[in-house]
N, C-alpha and C. Protein backbone atom coordinates (compact mmCIF):
# COMPACT_ATOMS: atom_id res chain seq x y z
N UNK A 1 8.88 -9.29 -11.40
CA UNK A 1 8.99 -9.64 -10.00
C UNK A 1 7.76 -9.12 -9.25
N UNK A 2 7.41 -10.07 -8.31
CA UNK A 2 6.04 -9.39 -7.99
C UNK A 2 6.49 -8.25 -6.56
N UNK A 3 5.60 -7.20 -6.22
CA UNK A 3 5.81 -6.71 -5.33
C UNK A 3 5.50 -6.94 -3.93
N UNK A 4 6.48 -6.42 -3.15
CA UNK A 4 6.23 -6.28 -2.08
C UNK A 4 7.21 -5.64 -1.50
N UNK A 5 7.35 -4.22 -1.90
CA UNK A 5 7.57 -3.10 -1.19
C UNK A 5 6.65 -2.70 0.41
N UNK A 6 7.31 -2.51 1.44
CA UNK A 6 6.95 -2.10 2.66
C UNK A 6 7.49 -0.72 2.88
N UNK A 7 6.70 0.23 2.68
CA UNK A 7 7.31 1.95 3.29
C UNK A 7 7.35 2.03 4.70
N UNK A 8 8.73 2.58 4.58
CA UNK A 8 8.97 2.58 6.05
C UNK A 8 8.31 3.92 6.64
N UNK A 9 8.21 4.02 8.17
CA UNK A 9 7.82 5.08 8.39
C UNK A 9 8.61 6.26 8.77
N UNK A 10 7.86 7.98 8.50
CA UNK A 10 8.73 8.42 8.37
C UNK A 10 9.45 9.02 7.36
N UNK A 11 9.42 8.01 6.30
CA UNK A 11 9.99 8.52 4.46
C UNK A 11 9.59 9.79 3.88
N UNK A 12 7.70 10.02 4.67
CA UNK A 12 7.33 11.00 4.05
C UNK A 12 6.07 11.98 4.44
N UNK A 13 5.94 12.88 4.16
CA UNK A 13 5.21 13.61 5.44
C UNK A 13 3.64 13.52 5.30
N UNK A 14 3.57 12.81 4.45
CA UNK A 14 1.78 12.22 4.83
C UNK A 14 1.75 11.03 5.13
N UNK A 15 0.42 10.46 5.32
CA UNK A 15 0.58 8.89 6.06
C UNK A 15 1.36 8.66 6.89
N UNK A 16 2.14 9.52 8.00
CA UNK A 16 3.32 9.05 8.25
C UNK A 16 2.95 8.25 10.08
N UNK A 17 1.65 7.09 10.10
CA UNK A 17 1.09 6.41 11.25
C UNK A 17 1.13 4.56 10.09
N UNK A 18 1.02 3.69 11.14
CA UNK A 18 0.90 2.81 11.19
C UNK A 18 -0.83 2.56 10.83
N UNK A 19 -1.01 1.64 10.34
CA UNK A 19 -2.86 1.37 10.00
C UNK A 19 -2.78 0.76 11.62
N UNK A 20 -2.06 0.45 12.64
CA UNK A 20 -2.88 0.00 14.25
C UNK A 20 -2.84 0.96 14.88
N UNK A 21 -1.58 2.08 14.50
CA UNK A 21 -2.76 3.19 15.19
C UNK A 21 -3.77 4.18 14.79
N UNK A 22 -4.14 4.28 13.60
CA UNK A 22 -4.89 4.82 12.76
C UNK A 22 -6.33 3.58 13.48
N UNK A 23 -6.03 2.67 13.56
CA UNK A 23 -7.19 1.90 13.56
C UNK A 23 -7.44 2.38 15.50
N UNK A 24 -6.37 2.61 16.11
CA UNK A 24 -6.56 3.01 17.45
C UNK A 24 -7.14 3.97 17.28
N UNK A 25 -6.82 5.11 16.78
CA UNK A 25 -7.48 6.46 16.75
C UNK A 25 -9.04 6.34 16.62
N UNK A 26 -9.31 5.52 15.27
CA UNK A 26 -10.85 5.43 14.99
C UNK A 26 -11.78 4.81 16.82
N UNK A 27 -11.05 4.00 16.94
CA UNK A 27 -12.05 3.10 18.03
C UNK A 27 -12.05 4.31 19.19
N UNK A 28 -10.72 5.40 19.56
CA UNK A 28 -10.80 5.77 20.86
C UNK A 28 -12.25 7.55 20.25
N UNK A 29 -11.99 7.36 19.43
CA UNK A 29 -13.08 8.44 18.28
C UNK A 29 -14.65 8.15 18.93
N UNK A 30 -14.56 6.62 17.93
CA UNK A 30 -15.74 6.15 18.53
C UNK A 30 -16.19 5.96 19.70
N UNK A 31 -15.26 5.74 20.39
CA UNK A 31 -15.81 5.57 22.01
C UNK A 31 -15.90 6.81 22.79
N UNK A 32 -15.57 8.12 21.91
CA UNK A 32 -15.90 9.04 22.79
C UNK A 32 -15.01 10.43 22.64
N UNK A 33 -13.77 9.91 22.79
CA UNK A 33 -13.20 11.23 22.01
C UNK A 33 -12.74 12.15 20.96
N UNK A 34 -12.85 13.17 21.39
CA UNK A 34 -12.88 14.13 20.38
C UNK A 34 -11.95 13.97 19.22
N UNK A 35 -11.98 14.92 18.02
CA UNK A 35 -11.25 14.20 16.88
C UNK A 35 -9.74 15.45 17.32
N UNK A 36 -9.84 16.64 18.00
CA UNK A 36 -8.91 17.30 18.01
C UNK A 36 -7.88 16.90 18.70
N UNK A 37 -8.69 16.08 19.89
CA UNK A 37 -7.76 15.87 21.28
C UNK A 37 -7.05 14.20 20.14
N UNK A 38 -7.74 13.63 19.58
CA UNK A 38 -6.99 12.34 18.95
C UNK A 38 -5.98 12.49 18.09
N UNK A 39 -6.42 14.13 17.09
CA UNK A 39 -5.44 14.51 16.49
C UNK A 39 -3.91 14.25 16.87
N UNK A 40 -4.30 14.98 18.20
CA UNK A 40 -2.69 15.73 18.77
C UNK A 40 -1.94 14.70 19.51
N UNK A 41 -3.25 13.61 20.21
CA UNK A 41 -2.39 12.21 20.64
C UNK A 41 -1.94 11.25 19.87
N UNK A 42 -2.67 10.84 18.35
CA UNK A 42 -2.06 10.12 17.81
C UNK A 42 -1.25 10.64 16.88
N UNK A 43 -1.06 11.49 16.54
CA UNK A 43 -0.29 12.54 15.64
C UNK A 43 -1.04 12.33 14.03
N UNK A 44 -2.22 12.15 13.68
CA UNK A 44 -2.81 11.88 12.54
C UNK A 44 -3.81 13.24 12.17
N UNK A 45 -3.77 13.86 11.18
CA UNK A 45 -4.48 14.71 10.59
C UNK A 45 -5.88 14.73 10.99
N UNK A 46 -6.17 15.61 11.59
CA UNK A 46 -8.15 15.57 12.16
C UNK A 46 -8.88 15.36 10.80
N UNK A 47 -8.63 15.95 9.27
CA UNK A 47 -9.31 15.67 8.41
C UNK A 47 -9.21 13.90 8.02
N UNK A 48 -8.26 13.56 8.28
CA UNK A 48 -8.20 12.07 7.97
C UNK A 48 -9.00 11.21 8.95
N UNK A 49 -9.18 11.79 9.80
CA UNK A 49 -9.74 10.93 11.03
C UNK A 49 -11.10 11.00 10.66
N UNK A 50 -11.66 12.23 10.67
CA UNK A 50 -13.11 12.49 10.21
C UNK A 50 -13.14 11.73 8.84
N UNK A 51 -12.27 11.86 7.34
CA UNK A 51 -12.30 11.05 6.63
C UNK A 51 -12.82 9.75 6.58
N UNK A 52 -11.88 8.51 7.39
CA UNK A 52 -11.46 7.42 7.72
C UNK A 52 -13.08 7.15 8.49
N UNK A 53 -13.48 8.37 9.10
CA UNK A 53 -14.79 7.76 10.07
C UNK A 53 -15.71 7.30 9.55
N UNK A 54 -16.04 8.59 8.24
CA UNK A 54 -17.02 8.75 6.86
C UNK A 54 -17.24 8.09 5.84
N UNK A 55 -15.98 6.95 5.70
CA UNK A 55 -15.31 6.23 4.61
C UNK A 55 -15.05 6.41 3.16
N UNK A 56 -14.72 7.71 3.62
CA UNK A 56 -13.94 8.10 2.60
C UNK A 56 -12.28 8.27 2.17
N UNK A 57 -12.15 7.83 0.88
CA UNK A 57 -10.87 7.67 0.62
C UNK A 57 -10.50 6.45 1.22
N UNK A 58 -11.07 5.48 0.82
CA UNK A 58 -11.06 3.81 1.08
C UNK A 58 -10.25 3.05 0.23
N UNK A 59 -10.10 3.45 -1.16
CA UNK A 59 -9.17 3.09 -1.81
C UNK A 59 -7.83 3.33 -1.65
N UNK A 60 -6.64 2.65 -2.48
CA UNK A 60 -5.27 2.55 -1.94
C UNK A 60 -5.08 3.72 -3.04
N UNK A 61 -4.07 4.64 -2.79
CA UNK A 61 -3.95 5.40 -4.16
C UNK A 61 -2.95 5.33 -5.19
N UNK A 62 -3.45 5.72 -6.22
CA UNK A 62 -2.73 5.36 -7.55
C UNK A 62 -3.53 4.40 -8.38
N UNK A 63 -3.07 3.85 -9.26
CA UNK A 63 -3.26 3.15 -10.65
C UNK A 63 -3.76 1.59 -9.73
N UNK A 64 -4.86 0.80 -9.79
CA UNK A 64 -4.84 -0.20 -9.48
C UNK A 64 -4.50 -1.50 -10.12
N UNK A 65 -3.70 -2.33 -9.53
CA UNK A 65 -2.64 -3.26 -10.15
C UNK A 65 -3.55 -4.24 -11.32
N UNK A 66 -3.11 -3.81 -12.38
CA UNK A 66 -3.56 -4.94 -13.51
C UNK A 66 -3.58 -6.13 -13.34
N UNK A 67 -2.38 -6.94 -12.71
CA UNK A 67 -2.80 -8.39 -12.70
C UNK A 67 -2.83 -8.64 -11.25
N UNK A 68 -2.74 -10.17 -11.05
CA UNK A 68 -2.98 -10.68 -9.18
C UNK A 68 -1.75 -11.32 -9.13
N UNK A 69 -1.38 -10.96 -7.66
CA UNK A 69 0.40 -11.58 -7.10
C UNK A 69 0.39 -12.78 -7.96
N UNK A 70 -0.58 -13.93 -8.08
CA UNK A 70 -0.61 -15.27 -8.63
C UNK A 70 -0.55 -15.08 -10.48
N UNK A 71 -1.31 -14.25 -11.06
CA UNK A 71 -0.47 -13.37 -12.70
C UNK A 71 0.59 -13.23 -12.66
N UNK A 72 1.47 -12.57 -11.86
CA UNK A 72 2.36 -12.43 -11.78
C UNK A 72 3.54 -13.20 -11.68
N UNK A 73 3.28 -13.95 -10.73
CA UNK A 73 4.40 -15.05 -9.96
C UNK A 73 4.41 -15.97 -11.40
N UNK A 74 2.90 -16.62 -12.08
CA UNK A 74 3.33 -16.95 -13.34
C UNK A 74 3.84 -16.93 -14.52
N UNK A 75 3.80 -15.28 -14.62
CA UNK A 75 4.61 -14.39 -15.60
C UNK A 75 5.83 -14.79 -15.60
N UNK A 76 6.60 -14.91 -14.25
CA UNK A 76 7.88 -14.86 -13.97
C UNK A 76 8.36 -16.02 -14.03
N UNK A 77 7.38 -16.87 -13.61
CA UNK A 77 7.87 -18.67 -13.75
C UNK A 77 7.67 -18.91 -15.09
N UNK A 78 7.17 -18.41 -16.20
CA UNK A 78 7.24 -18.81 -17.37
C UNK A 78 8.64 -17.99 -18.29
N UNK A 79 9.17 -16.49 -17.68
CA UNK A 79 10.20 -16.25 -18.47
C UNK A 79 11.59 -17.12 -17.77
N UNK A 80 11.31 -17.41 -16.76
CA UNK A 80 12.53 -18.15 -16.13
C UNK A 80 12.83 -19.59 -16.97
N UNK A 81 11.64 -20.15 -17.36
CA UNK A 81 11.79 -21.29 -17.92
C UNK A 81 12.12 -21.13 -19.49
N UNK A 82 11.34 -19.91 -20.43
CA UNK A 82 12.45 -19.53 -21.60
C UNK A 82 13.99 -19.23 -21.42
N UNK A 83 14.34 -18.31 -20.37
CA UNK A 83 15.64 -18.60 -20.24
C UNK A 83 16.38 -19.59 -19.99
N UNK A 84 16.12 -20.98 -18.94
CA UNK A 84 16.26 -22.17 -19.20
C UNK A 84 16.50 -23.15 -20.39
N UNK A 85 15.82 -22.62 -21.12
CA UNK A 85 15.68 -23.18 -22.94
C UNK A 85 16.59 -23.09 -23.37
N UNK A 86 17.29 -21.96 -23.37
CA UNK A 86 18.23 -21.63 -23.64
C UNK A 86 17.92 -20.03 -24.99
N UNK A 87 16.87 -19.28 -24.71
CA UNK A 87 16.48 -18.71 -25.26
C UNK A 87 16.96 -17.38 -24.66
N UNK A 88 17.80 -16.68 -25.03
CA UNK A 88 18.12 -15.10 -24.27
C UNK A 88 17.25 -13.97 -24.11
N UNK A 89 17.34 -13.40 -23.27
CA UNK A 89 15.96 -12.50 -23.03
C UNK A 89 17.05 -11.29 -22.19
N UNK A 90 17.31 -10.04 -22.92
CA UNK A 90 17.93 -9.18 -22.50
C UNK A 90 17.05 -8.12 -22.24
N UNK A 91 17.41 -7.21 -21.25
CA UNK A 91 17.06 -6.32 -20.10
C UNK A 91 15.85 -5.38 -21.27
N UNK A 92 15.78 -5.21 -22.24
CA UNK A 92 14.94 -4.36 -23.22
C UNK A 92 13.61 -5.66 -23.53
N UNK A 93 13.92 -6.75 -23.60
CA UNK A 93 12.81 -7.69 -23.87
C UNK A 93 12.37 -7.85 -22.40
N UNK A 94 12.91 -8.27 -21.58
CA UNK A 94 12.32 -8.66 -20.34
C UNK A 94 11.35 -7.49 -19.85
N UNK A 95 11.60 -6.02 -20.45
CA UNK A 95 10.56 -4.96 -20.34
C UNK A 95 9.72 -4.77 -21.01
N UNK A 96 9.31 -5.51 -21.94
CA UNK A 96 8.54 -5.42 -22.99
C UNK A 96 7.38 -6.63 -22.62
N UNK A 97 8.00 -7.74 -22.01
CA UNK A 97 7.36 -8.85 -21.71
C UNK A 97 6.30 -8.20 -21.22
């Protein structure tokens, strides 16, 4: 199944801003204010802000996804159609696939 998990906010005590206001923070940065005073208004870590300015830590983290939503979606349209066949595919094969 392909993903599309959305974390809600809140779940967990890092990241815990939206990317529009993270993207607010950067512009009100750039235009002038300070990273402490943005800290405390947008509630985002001053090291992340300075981070985010520097471009660092640009990548998403973790393992980057082996195949593309479109690999995928075909993966799934092709075991749907062995099961169709009439070919059984139980919960230990379908993980193996």
């Amino acid at each position: 199944m392909p993903r599309n998990y959305i974390r809600k906010s809140g779940s967990r005590r890092y990241a815990d801003y939206s990317p529009e206001v993270l993207e607010a923070c950067l512009q009100a940065v750039k235009a002038g204010m300070s990273t402490r005073l943005a800290e405390h208004t947008y509630n985002i870590p001053r090291r992340t802000i300075i981070n985010k300015l520097k471009g660092r830590h640009v990548n998403k983290p973790g393992f980057p996804a082996i195949f593309t939503y479109k690999e995928e979606r075909s993966f799934v349209q092709c075991i749907h159609r062995v099961i169709e066949f009439g070919f059984p595919v139980n919960e230990f094969e379908f993980r193996t696939i």
